[in-house]
N, C-alpha and C. Protein backbone atom coordinates (compact mmCIF):
# COMPACT_ATOMS: atom_id res chain seq x y z
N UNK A 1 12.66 0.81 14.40
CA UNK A 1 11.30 0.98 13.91
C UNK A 1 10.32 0.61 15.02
N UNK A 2 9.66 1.66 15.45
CA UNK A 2 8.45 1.26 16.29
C UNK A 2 7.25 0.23 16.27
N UNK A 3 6.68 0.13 14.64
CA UNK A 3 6.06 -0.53 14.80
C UNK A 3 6.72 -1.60 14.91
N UNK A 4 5.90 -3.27 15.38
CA UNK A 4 6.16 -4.37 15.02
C UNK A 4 5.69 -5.24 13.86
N UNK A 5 6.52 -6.03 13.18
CA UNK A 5 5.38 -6.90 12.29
C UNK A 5 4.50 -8.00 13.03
N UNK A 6 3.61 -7.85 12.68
CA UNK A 6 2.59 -8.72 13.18
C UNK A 6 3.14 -10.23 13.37
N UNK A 7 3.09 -10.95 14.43
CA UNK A 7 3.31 -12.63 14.47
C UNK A 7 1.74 -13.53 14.24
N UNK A 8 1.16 -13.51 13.24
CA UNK A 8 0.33 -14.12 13.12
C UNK A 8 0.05 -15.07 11.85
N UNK A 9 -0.70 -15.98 11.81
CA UNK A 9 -0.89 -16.65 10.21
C UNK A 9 -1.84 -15.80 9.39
N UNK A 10 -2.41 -15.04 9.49
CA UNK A 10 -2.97 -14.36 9.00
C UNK A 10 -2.01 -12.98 8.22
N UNK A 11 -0.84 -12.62 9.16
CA UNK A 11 -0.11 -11.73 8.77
C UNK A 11 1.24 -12.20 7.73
N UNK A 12 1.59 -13.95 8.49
CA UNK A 12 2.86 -14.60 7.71
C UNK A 12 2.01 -14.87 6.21
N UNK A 13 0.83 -15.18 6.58
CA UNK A 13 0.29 -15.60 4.67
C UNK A 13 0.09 -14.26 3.91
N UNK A 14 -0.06 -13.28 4.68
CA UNK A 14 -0.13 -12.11 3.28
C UNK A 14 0.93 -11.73 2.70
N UNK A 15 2.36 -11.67 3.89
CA UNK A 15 3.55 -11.26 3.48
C UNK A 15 4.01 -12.85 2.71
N UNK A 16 4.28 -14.04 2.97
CA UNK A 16 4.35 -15.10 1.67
C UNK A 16 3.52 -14.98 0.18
N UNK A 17 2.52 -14.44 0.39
CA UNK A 17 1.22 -14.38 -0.40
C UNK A 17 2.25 -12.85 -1.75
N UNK A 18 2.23 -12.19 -0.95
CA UNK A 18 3.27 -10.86 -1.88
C UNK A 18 4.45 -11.46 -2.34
N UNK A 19 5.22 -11.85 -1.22
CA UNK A 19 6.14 -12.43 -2.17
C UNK A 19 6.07 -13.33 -3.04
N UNK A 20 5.39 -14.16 -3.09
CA UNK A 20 4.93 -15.26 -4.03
C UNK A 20 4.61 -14.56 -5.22
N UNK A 21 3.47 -13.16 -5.39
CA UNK A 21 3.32 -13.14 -7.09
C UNK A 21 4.04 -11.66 -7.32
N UNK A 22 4.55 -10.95 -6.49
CA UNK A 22 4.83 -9.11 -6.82
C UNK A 22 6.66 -9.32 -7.13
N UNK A 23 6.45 -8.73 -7.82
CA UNK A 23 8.20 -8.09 -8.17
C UNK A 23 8.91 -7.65 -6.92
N UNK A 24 10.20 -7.61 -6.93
CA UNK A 24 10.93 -7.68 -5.42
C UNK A 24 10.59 -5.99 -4.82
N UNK A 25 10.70 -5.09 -5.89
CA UNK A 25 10.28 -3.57 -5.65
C UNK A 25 8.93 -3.68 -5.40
N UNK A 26 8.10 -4.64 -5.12
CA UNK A 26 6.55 -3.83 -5.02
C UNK A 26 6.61 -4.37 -3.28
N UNK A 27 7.20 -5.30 -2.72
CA UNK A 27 7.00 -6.11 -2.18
C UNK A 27 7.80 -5.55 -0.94
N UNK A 28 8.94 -4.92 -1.29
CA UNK A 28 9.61 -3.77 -0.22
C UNK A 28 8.96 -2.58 -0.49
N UNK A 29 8.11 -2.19 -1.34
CA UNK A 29 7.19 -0.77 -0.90
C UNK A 29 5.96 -1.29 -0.21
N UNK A 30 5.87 -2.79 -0.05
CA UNK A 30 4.32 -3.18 0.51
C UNK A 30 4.76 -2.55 2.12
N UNK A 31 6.46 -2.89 2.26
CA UNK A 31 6.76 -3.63 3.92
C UNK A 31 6.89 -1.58 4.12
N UNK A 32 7.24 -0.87 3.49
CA UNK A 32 7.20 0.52 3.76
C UNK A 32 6.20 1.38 4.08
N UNK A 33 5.34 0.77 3.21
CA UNK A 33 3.73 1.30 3.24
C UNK A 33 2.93 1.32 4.79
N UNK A 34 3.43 -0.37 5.46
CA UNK A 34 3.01 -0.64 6.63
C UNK A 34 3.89 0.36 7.62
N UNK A 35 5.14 0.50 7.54
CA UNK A 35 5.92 1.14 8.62
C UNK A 35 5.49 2.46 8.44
N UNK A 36 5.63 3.06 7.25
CA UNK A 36 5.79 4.65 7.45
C UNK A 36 3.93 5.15 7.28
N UNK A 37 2.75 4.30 7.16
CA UNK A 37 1.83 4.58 7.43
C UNK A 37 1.53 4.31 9.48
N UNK A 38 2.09 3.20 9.64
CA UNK A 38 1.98 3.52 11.41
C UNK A 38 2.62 4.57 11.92
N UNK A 39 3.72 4.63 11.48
CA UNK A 39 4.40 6.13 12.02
C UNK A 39 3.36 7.66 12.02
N UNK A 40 2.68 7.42 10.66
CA UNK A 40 2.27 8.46 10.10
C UNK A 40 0.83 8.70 11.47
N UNK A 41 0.13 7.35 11.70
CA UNK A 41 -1.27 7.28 12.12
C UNK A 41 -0.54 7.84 13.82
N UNK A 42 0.80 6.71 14.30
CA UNK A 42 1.22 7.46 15.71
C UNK A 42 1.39 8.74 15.69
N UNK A 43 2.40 9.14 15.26
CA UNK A 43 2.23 10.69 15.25
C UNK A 43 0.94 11.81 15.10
N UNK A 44 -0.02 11.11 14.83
CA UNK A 44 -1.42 11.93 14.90
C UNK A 44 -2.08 11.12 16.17
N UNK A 45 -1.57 10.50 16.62
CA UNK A 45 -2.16 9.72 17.79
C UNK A 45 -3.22 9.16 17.80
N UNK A 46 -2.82 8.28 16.45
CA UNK A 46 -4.52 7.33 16.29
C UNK A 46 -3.70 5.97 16.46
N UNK A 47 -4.76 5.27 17.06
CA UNK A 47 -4.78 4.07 17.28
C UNK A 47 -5.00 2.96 16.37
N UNK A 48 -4.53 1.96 16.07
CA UNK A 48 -4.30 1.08 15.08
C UNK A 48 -4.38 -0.71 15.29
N UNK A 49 -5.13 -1.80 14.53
CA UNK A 49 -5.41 -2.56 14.89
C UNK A 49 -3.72 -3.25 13.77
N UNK A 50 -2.63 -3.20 14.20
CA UNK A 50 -1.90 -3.53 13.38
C UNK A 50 -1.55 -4.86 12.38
N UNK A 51 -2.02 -5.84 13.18
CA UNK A 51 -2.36 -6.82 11.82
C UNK A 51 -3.16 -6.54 10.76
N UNK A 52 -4.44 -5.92 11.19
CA UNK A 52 -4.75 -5.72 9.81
C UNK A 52 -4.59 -4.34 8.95
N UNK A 53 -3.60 -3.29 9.80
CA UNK A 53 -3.26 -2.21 8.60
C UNK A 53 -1.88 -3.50 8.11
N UNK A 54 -1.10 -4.26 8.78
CA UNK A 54 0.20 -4.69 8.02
C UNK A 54 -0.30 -5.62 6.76
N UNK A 55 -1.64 -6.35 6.74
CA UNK A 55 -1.97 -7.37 6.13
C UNK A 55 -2.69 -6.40 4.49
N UNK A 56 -3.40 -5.34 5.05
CA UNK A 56 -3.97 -4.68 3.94
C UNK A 56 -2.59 -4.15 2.88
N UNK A 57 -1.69 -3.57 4.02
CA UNK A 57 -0.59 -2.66 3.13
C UNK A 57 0.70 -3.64 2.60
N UNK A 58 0.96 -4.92 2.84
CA UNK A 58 1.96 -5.80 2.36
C UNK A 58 0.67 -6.49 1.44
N UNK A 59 -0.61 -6.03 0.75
CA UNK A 59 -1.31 -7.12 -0.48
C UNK A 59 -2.04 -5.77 -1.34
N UNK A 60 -1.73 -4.56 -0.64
CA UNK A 60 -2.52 -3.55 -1.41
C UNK A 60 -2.37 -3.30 -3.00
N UNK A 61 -1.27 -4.18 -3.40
CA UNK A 61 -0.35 -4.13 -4.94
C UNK A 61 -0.51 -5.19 -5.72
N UNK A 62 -1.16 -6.41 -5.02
CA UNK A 62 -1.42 -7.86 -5.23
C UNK A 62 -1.78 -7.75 -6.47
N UNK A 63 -2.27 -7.36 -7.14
CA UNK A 63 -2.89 -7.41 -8.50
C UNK A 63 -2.63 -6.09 -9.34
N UNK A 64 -1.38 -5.70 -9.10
CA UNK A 64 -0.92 -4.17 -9.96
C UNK A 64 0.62 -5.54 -10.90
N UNK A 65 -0.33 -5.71 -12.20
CA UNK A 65 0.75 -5.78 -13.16
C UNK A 65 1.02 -7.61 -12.74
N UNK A 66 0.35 -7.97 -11.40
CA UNK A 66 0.71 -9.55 -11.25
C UNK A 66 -0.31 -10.58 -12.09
N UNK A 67 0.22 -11.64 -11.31
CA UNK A 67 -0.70 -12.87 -11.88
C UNK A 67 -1.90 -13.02 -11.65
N UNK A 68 -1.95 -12.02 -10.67
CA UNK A 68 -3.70 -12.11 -10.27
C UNK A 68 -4.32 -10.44 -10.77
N UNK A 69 -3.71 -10.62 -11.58
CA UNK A 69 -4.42 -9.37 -12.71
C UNK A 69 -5.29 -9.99 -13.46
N UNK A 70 -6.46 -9.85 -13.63
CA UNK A 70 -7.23 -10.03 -14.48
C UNK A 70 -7.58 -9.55 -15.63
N UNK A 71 -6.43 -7.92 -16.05
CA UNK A 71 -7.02 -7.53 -16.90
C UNK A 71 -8.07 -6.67 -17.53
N UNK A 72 -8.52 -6.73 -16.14
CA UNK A 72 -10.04 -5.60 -16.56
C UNK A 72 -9.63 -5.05 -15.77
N UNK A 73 -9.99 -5.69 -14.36
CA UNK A 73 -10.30 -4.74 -12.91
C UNK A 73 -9.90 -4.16 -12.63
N UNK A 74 -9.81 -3.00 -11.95
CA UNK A 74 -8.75 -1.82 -11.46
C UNK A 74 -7.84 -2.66 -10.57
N UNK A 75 -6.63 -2.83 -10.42
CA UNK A 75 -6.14 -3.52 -9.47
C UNK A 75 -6.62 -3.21 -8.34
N UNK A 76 -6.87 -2.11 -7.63
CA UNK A 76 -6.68 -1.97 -6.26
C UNK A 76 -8.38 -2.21 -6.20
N UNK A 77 -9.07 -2.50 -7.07
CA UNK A 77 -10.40 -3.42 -6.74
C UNK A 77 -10.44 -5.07 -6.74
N UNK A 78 -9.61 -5.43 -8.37
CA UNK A 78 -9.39 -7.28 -7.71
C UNK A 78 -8.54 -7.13 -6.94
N UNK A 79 -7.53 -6.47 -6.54
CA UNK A 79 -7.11 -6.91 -5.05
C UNK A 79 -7.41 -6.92 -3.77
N UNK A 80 -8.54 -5.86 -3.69
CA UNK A 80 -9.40 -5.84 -2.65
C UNK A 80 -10.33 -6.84 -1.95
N UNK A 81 -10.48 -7.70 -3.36
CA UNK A 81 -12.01 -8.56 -3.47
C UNK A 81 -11.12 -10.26 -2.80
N UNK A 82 -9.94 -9.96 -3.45
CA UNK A 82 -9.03 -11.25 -3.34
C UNK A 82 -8.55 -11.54 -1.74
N UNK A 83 -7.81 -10.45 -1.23
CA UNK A 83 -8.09 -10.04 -0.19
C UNK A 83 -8.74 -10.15 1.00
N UNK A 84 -9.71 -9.81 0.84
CA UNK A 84 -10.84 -10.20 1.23
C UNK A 84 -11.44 -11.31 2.03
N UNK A 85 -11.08 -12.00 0.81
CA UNK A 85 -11.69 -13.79 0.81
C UNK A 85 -10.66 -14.01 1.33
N UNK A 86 -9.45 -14.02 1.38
CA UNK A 86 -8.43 -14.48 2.79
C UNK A 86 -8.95 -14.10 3.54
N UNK A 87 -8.80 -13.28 4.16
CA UNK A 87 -9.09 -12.24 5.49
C UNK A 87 -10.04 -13.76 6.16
N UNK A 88 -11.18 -13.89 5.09
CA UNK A 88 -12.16 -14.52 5.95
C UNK A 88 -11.74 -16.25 5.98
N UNK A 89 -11.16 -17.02 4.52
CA UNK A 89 -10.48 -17.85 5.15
C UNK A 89 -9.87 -18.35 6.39
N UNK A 90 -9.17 -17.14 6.54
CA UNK A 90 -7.89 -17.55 8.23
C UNK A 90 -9.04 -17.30 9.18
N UNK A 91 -10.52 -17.07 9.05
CA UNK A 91 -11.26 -17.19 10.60
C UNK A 91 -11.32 -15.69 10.85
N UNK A 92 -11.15 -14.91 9.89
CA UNK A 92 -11.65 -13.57 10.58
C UNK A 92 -13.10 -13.22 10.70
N UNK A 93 -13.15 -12.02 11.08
CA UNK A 93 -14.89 -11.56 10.56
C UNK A 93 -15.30 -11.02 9.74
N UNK A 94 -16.62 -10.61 9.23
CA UNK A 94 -16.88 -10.39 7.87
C UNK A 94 -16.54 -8.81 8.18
N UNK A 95 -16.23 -7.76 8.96
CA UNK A 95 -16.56 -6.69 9.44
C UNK A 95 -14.44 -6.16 8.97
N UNK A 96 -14.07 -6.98 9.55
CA UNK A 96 -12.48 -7.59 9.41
C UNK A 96 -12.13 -7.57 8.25
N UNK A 97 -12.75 -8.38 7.14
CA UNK A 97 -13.03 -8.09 6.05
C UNK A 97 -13.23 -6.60 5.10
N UNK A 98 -14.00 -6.45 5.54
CA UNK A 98 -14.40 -5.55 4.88
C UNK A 98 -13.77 -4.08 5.12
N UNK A 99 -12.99 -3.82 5.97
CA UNK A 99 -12.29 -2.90 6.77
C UNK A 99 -10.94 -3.30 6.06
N UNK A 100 -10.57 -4.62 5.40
CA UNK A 100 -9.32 -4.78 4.78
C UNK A 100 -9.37 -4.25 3.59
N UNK A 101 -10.80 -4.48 2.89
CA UNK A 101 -11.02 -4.65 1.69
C UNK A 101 -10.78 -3.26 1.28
N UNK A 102 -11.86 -2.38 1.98
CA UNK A 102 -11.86 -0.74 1.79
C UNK A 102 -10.28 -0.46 2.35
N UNK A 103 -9.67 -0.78 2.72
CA UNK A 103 -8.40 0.14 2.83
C UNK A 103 -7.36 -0.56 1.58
N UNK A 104 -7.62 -1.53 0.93
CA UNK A 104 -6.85 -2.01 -0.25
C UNK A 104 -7.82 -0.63 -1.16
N UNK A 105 -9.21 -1.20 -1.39
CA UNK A 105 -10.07 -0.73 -2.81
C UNK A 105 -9.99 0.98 -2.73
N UNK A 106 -9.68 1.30 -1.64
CA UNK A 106 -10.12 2.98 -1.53
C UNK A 106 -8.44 3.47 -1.32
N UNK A 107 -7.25 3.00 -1.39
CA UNK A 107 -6.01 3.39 -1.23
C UNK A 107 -5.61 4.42 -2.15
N UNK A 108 -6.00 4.49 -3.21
CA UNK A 108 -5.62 5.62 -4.27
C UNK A 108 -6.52 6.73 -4.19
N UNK A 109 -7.44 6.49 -3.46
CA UNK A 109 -8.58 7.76 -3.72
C UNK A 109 -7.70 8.78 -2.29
N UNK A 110 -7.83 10.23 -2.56
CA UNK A 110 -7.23 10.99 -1.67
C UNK A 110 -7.76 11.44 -0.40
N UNK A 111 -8.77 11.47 -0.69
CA UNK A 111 -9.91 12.03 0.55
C UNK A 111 -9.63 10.54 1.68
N UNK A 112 -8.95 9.25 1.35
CA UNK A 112 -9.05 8.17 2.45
C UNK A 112 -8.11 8.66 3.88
N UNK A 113 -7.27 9.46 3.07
CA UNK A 113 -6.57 10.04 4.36
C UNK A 113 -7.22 10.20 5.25
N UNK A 114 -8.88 10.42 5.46
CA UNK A 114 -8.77 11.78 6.26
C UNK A 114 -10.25 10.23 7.34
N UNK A 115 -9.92 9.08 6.28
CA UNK A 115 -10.88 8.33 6.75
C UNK A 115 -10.89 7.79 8.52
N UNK A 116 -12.40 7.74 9.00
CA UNK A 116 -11.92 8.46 10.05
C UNK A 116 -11.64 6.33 10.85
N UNK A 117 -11.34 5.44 9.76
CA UNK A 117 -10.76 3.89 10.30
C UNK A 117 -9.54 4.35 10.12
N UNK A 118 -8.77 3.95 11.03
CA UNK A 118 -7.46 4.32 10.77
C UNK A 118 -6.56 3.23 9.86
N UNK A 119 -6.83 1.91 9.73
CA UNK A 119 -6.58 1.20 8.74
C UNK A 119 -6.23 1.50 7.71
N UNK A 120 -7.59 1.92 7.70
CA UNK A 120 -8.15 2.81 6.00
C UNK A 120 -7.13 3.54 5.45
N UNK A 121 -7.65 4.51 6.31
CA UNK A 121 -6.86 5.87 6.18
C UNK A 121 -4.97 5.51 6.22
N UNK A 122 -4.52 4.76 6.80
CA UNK A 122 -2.70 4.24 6.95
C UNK A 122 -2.40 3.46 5.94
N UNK A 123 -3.05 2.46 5.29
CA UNK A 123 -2.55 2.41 3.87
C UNK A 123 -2.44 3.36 2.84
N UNK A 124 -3.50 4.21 2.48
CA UNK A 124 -3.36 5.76 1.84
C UNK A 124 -2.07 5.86 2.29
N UNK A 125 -2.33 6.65 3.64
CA UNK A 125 -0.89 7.43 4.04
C UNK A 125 0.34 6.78 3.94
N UNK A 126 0.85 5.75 4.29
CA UNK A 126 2.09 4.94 3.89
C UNK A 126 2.79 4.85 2.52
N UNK A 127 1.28 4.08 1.85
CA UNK A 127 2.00 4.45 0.04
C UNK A 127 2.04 5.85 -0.31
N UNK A 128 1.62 6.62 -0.18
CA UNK A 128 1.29 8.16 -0.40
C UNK A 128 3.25 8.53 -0.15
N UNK A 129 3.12 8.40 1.05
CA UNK A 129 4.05 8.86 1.83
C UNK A 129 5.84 7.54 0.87
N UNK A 130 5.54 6.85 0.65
CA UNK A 130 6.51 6.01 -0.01
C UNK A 130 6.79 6.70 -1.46
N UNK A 131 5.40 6.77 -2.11
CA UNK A 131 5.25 6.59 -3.61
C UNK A 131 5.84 8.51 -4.26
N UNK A 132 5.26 9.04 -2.78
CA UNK A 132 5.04 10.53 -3.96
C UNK A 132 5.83 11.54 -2.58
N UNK A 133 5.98 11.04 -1.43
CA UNK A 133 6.31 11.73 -0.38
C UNK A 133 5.74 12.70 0.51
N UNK A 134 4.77 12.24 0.36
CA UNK A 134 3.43 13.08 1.74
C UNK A 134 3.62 12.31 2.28
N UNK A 135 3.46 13.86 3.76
CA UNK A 135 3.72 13.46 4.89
C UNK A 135 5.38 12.51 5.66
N UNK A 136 5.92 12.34 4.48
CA UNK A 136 6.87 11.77 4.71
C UNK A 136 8.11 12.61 6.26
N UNK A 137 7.23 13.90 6.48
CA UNK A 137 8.16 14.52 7.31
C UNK A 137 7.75 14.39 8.78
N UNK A 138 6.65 13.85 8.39
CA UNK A 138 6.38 13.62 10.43
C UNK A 138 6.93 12.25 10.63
N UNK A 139 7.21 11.56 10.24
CA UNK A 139 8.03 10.61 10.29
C UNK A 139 9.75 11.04 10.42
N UNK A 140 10.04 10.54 11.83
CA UNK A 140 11.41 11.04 12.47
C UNK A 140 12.41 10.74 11.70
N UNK A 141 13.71 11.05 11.12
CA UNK A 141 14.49 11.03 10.64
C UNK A 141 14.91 9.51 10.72
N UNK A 142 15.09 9.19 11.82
CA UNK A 142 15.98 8.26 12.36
C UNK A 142 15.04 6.88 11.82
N UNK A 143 13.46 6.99 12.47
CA UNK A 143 12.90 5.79 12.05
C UNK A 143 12.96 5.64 10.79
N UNK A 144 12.37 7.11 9.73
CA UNK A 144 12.39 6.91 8.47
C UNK A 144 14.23 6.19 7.91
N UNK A 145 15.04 6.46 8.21
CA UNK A 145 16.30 6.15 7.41
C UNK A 145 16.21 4.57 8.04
N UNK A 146 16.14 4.37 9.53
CA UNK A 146 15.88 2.98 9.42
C UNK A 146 14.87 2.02 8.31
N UNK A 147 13.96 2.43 8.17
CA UNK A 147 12.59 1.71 7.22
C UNK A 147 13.65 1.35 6.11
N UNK A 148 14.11 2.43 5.22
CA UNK A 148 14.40 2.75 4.36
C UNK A 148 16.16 1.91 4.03
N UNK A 149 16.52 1.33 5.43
CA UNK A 149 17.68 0.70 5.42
C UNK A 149 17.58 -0.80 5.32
N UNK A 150 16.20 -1.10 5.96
CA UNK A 150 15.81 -2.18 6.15
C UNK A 150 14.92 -2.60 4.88
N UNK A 151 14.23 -2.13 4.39
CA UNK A 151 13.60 -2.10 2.71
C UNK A 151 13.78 -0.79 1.98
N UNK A 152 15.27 -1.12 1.73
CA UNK A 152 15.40 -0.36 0.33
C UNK A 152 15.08 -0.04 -0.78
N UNK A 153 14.88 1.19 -0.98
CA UNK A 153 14.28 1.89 -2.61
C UNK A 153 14.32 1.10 -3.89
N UNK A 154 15.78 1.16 -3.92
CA UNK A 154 16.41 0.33 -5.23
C UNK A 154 15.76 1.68 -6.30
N UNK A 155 15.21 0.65 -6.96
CA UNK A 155 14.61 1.87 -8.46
C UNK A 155 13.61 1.67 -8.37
N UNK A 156 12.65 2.63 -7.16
CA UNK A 156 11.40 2.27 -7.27
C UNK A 156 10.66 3.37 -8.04
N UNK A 157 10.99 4.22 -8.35
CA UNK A 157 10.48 5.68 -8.95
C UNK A 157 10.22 5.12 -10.49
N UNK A 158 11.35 4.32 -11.14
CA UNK A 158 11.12 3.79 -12.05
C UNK A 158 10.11 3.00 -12.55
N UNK A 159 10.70 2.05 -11.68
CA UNK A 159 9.63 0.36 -11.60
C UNK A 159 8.51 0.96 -11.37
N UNK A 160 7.60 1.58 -10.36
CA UNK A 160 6.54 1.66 -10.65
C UNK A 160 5.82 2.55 -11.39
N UNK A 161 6.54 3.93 -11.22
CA UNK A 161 6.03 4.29 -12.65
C UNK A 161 5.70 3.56 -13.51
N UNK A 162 6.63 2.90 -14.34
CA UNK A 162 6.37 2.01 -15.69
C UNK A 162 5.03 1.18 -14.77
N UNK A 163 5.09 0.03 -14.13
CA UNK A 163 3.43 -0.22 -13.59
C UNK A 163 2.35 0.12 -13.20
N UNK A 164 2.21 1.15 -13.03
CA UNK A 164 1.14 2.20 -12.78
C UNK A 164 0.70 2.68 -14.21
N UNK A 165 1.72 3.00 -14.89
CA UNK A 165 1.30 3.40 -16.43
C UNK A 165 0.80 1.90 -17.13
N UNK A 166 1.43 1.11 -17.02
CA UNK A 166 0.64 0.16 -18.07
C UNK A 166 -0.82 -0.15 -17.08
N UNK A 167 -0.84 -0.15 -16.02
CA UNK A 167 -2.12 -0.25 -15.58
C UNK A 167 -3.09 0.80 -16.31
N UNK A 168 -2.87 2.11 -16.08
CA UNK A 168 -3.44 3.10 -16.91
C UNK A 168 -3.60 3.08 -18.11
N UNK A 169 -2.92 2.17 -19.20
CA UNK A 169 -2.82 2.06 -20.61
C UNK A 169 -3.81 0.80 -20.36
N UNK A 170 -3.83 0.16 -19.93
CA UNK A 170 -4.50 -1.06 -20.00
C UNK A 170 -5.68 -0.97 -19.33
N UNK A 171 -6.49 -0.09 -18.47
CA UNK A 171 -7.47 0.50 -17.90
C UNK A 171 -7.94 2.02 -17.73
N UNK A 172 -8.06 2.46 -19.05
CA UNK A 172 -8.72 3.49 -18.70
C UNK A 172 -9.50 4.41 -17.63
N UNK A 173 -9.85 3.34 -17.51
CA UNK A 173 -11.14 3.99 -16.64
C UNK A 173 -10.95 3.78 -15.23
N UNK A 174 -10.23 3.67 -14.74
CA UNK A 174 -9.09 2.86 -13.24
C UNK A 174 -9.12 4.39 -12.33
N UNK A 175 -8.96 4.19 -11.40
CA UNK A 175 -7.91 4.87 -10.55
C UNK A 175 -6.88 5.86 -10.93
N UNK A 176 -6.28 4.31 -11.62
CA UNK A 176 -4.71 4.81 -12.00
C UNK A 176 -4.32 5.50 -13.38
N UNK A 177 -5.66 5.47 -13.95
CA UNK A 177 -5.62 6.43 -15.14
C UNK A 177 -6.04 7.93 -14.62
N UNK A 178 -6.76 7.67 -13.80
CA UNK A 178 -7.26 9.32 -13.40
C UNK A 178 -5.94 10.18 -12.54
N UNK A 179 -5.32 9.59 -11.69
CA UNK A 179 -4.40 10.17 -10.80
C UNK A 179 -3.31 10.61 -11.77
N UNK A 180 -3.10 9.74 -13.29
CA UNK A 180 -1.95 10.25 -14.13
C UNK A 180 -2.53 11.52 -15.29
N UNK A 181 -3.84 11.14 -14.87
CA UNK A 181 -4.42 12.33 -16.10
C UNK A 181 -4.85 13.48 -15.24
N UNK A 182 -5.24 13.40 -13.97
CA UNK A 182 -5.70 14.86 -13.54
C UNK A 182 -4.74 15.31 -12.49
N UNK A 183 -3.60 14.06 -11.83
CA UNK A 183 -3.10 14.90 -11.02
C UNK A 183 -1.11 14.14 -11.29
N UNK A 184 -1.08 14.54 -12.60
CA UNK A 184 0.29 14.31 -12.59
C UNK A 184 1.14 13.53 -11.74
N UNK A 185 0.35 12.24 -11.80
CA UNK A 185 0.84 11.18 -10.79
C UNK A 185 2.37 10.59 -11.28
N UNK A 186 2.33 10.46 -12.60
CA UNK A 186 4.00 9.88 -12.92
C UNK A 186 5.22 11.08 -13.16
N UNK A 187 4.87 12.41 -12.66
CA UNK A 187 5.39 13.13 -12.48
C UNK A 187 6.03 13.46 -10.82
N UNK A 188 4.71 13.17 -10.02
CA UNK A 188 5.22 13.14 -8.73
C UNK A 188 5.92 11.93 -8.40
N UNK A 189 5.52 10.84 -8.51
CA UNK A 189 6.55 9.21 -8.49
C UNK A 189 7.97 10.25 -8.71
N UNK A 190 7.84 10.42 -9.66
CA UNK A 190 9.66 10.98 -9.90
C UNK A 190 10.35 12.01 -9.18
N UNK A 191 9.20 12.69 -8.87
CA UNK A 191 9.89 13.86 -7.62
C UNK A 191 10.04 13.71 -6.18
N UNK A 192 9.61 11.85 -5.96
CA UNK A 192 9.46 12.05 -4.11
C UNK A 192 11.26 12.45 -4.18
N UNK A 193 10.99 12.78 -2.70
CA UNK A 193 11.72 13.57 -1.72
C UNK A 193 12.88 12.17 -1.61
N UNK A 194 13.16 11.05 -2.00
CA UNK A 194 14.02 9.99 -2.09
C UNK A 194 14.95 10.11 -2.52
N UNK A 195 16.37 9.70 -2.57
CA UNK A 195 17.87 9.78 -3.42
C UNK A 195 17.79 7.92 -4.27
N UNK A 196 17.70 7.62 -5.72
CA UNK A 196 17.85 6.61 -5.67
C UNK A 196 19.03 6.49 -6.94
């Protein structure tokens, strides 16, 4: 795998931070999200500040179905906000911030692909590319089966389906209700391009 994980406290507390409240499947699609969205951004030959696409895409789930669900919020907005306020804890900048925040809060919307932060835009593409299988083909055989050896699937087509839907049952008005009502989102979960 080309990329590296980040060696930083800023990067070891988000990946402790996931494992601490996400289910073991959200937590190996966080570490996928980061690999096969850098792959995705190298191969278009964009440049990448990689601690903070690894820090956005191992917490982008932080609040899908966890303890830091509140219940109302769209997840991928309290997790954005939560987020956030780390980012600036560990001594970052507010700019740092906010560049984390929008690539957690704007990850489900489709048009982020094309956003022209590459942050942004590589969390989209990673889960995209994990969850439903875009783009999953510019990503080389070899790296992809590595990712994929190193954080395994397991039953993720399942598992998150079922969490994405109770998010949607439990928030209407979300994200994650719109992507299952206008664009057959728990239909594609089941068709990525994956063997599980």
């Amino acid at each position: 795998m080309p990329a590296a994980v980040p060696d930083s406290a800023l990067a070891h507390g988000a990946a402790a931070l996931a494992k601490q409240v996400e289910p073991a499947f959200l937590v190996q699609h966080s570490y996928r999200t980061y690999f096969m969205g850098a792959e995705v951004l190298s191969a278009a030959g964009q440049r990448y500040d990689a601690e903070l696409l690894y820090v956005a895409s191992m917490l982008h789930d932080v609040a899908l179905g966890t303890d830091l669900d509140d219940g109302v919020t769209p997840f991928n907005l309290r997790g954005a906000g939560l987020v956030a306020s780390r980012v600036l804890e560990y001594g970052r900048s507010d700019q740092e911030a906010k560049l984390v925040f929008d690539a957690i809060a704007l990850h489900l919307d489709l048009t982020t692909a094309q956003d022209e932060r590459a942050e942004v835009a590589g969390v989209h593409l990673g889960a995209a590319a994990d969850v439903v299988g875009i783009n999953v083909s510019e990503i080389s055989p070899a790296v992809l089966e590595a990712i994929l050896a190193e954080y395994p699937r397991g039953d993720m087509k399942t598992a998150f389906a079922d969490v994405i839907q109770a998010e949607a049952r439990k928030k209407p008005y979300s994200d994650a209700a719109a992507l299952i009502q206008n664009l057959s989102f728990l239909e594609l979960i089941h068709a990525a391009p994956f063997d599980e």
